[in-house]
Protein backbone atom coordinates (compact mmCIF):
# COMPACT_ATOMS: atom_id res chain seq x y z
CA UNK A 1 -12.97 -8.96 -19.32
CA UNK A 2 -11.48 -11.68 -16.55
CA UNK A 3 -8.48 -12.16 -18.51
CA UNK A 4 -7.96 -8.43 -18.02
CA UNK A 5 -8.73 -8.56 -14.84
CA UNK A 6 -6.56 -11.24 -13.80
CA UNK A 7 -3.43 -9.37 -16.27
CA UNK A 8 -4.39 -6.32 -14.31
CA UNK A 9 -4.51 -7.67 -10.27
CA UNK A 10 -1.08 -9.91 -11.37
CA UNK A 11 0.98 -7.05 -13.22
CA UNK A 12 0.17 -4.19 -11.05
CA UNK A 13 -1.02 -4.93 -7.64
CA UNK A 14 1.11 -8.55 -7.16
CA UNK A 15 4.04 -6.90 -9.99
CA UNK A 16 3.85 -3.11 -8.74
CA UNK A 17 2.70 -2.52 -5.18
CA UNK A 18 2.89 -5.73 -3.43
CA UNK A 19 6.62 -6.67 -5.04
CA UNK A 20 7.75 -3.36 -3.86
CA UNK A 21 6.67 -3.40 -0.30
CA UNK A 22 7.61 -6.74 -0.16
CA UNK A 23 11.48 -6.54 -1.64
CA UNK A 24 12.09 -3.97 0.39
CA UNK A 25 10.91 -4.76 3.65
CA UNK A 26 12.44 -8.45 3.25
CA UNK A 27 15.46 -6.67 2.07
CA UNK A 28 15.64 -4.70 5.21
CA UNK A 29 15.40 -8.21 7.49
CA UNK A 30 17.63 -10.19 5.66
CA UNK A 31 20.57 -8.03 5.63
CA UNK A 32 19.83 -5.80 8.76
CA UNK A 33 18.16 -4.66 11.73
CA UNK A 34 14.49 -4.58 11.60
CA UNK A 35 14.72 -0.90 12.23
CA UNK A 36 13.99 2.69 10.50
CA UNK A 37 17.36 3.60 9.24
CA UNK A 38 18.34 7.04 9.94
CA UNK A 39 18.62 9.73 6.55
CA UNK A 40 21.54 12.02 6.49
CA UNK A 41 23.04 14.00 3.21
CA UNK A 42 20.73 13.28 0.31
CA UNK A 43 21.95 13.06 -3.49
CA UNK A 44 20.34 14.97 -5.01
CA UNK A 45 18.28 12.01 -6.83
CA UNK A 46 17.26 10.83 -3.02
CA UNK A 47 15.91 14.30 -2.94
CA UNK A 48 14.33 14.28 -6.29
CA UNK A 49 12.64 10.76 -5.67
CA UNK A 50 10.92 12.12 -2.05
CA UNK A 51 9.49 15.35 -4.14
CA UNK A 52 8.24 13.42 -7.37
CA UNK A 53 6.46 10.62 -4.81
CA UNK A 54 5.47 13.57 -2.06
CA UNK A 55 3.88 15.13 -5.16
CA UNK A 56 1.82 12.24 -6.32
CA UNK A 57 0.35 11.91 -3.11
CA UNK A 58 -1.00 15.67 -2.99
CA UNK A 59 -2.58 14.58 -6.38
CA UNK A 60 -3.84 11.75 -5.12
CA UNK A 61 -5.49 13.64 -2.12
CA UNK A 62 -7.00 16.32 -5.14
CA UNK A 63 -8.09 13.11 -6.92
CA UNK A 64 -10.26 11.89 -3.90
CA UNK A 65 -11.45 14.99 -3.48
CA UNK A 66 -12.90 15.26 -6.38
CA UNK A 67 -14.32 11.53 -6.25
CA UNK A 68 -11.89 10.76 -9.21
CA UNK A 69 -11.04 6.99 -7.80
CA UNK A 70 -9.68 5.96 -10.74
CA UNK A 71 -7.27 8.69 -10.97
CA UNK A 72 -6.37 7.79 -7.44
CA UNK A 73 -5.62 4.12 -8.34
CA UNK A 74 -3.51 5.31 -11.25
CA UNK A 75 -1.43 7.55 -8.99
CA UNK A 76 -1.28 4.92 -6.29
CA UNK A 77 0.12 2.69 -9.01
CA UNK A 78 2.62 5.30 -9.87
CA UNK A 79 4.06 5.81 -6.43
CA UNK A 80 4.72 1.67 -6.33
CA UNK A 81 6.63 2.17 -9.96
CA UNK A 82 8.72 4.86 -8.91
CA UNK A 83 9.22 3.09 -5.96
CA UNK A 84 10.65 0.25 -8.28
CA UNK A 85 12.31 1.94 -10.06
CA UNK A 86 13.89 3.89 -7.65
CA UNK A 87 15.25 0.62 -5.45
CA UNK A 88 16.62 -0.92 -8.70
CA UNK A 89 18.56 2.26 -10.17
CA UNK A 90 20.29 2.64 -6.60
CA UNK A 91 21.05 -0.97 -6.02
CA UNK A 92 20.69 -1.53 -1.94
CA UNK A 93 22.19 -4.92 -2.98
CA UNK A 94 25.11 -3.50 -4.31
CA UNK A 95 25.54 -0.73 -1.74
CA UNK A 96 25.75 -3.31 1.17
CA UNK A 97 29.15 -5.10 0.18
CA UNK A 98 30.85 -2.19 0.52
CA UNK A 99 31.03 -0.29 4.33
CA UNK A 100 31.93 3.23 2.60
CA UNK A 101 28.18 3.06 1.60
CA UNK A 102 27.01 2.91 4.52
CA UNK A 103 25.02 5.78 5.32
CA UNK A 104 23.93 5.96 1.14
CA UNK A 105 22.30 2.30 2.01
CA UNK A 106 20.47 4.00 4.91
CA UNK A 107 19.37 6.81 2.91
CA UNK A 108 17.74 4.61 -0.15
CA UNK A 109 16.09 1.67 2.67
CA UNK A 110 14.92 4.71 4.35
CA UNK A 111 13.16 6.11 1.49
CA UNK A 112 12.19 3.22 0.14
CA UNK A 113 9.94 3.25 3.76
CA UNK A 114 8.88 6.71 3.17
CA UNK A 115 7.78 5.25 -0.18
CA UNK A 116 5.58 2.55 1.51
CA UNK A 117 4.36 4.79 3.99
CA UNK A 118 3.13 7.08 1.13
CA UNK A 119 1.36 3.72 -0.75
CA UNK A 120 -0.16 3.24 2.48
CA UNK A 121 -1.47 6.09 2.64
CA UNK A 122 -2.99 6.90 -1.02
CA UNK A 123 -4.26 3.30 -0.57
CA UNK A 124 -6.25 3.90 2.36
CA UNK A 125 -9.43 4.88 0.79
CA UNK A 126 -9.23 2.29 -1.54
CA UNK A 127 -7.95 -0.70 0.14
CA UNK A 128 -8.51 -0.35 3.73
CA UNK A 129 -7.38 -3.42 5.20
CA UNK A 130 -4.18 -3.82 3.21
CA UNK A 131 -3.10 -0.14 3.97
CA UNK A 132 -3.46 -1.74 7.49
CA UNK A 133 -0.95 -3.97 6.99
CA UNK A 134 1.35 -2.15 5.39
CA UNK A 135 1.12 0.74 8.01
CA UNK A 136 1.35 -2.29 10.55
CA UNK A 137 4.71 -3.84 8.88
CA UNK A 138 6.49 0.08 9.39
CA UNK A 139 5.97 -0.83 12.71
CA UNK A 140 3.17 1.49 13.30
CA UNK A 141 0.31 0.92 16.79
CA UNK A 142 -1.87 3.90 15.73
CA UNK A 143 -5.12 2.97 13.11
CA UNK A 144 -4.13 4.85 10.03
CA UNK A 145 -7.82 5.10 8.74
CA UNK A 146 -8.01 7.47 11.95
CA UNK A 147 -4.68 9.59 10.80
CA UNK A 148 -4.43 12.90 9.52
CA UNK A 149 -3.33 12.41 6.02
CA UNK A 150 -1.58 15.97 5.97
CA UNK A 151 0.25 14.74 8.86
CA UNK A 152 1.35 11.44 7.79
CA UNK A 153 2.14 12.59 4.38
CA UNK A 154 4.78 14.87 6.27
CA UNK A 155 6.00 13.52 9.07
CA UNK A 156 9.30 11.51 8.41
CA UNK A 157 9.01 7.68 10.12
CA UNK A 158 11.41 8.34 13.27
CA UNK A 159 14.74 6.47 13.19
CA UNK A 160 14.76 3.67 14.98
CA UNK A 161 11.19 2.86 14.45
CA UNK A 162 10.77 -0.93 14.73
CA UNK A 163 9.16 -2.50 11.87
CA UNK A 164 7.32 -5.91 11.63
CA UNK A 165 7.75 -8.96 9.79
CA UNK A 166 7.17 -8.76 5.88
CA UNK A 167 4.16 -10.10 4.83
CA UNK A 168 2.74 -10.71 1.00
CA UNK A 169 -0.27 -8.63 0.18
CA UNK A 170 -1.90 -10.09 -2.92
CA UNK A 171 -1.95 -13.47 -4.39
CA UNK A 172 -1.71 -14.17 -8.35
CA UNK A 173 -4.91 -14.68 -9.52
CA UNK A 174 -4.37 -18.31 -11.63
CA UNK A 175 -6.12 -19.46 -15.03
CA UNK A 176 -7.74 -21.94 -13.38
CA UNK A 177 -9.76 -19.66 -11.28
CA UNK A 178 -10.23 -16.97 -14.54
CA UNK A 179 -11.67 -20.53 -16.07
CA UNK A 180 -13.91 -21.11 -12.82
CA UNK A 181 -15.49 -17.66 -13.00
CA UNK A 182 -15.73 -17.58 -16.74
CA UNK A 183 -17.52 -20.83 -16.79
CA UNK A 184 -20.19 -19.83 -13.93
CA UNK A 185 -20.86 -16.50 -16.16
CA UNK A 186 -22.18 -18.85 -19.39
């Protein structure tokens, strides 16, 4: 049971969520301005990737309502993956050597942030204080626990937003301490 636990809390909270928040915010300070970029003229996968994530939040929100936490977790999961795999297929790294991308950078960092914004979000009720951070890093003042999560869920961040310094969320949970605890349980 530890050894899932520790497979689980290193593959999909350090792997999943945390990686993703953390890539892209430290992708955003490394190679630009610590800022919201603006969005303008969305492919049509840009487009496809805010309704599939937008989506999975209203589930999530059904899922709480109906005291299904596990479902929640699942979907909260799920908006990190496609949040994954959503910065890999469009390649910010890529995009920035060439100035003609431009605005096509702005658009993925952008919703990349509307991504983390909705993890923050669906994570709220589950993980209180690291929904705090993560609201805190997209440069948010305002508690989110104290949010409307209609509102947040569809209000754009405003361009130009400052965000905050990129912090790591969760540790990996070692052998060592998976030995520790199984060794106390005996």
């Amino acid at each position: 049971a530890w050894a899932e636990f520790q497979q689980r809390c290193n593959s999909e909270l350090v792997g999943k969520l945390g990686n993703f928040v953390y890539r892209c915010l430290s992708f955003i300070k490394n190679k630009g301005k610590m800022v919201m970029p603006a969005i303008k003229d969305l492919e049509q996968d840009d487009k496809e990737f805010l309704r599939e994530t937008t989506l999975l939040v209203d589930e999530a929100a059904i899922a709480y309502a109906n005291f299904h936490l596990r479902k929640s977790c699942q979907l909260l999961l799920e908006i990190a993956q496609k949040g994954n795999i959503y910065f890999d297929r469009k390649k910010p790294w890529l995009l920035i050597k060439d100035p003609a991308n431009y605005q096509s950078l702005q658009n993925v960092l952008a919703l990349c942030l509307e991504c983390i914004k909705k993890i923050a979000l669906v994570a709220a009720p589950l993980m209180p204080e690291t929904a705090e951070k993560i609201w805190l890093m997209l440069g948010f003042t305002s508690d989110l626990a104290k949010a409307n999560w209609d509102a947040v869920l569809r209000t754009a961040l405003p361009a130009g937003q400052k965000l905050r310094e990129p912090k790591i969320l969760f540790r990996r949970v070692e052998d060592t301490e998976i030995s520790e605890i199984s060794g106390l349980q005996t």
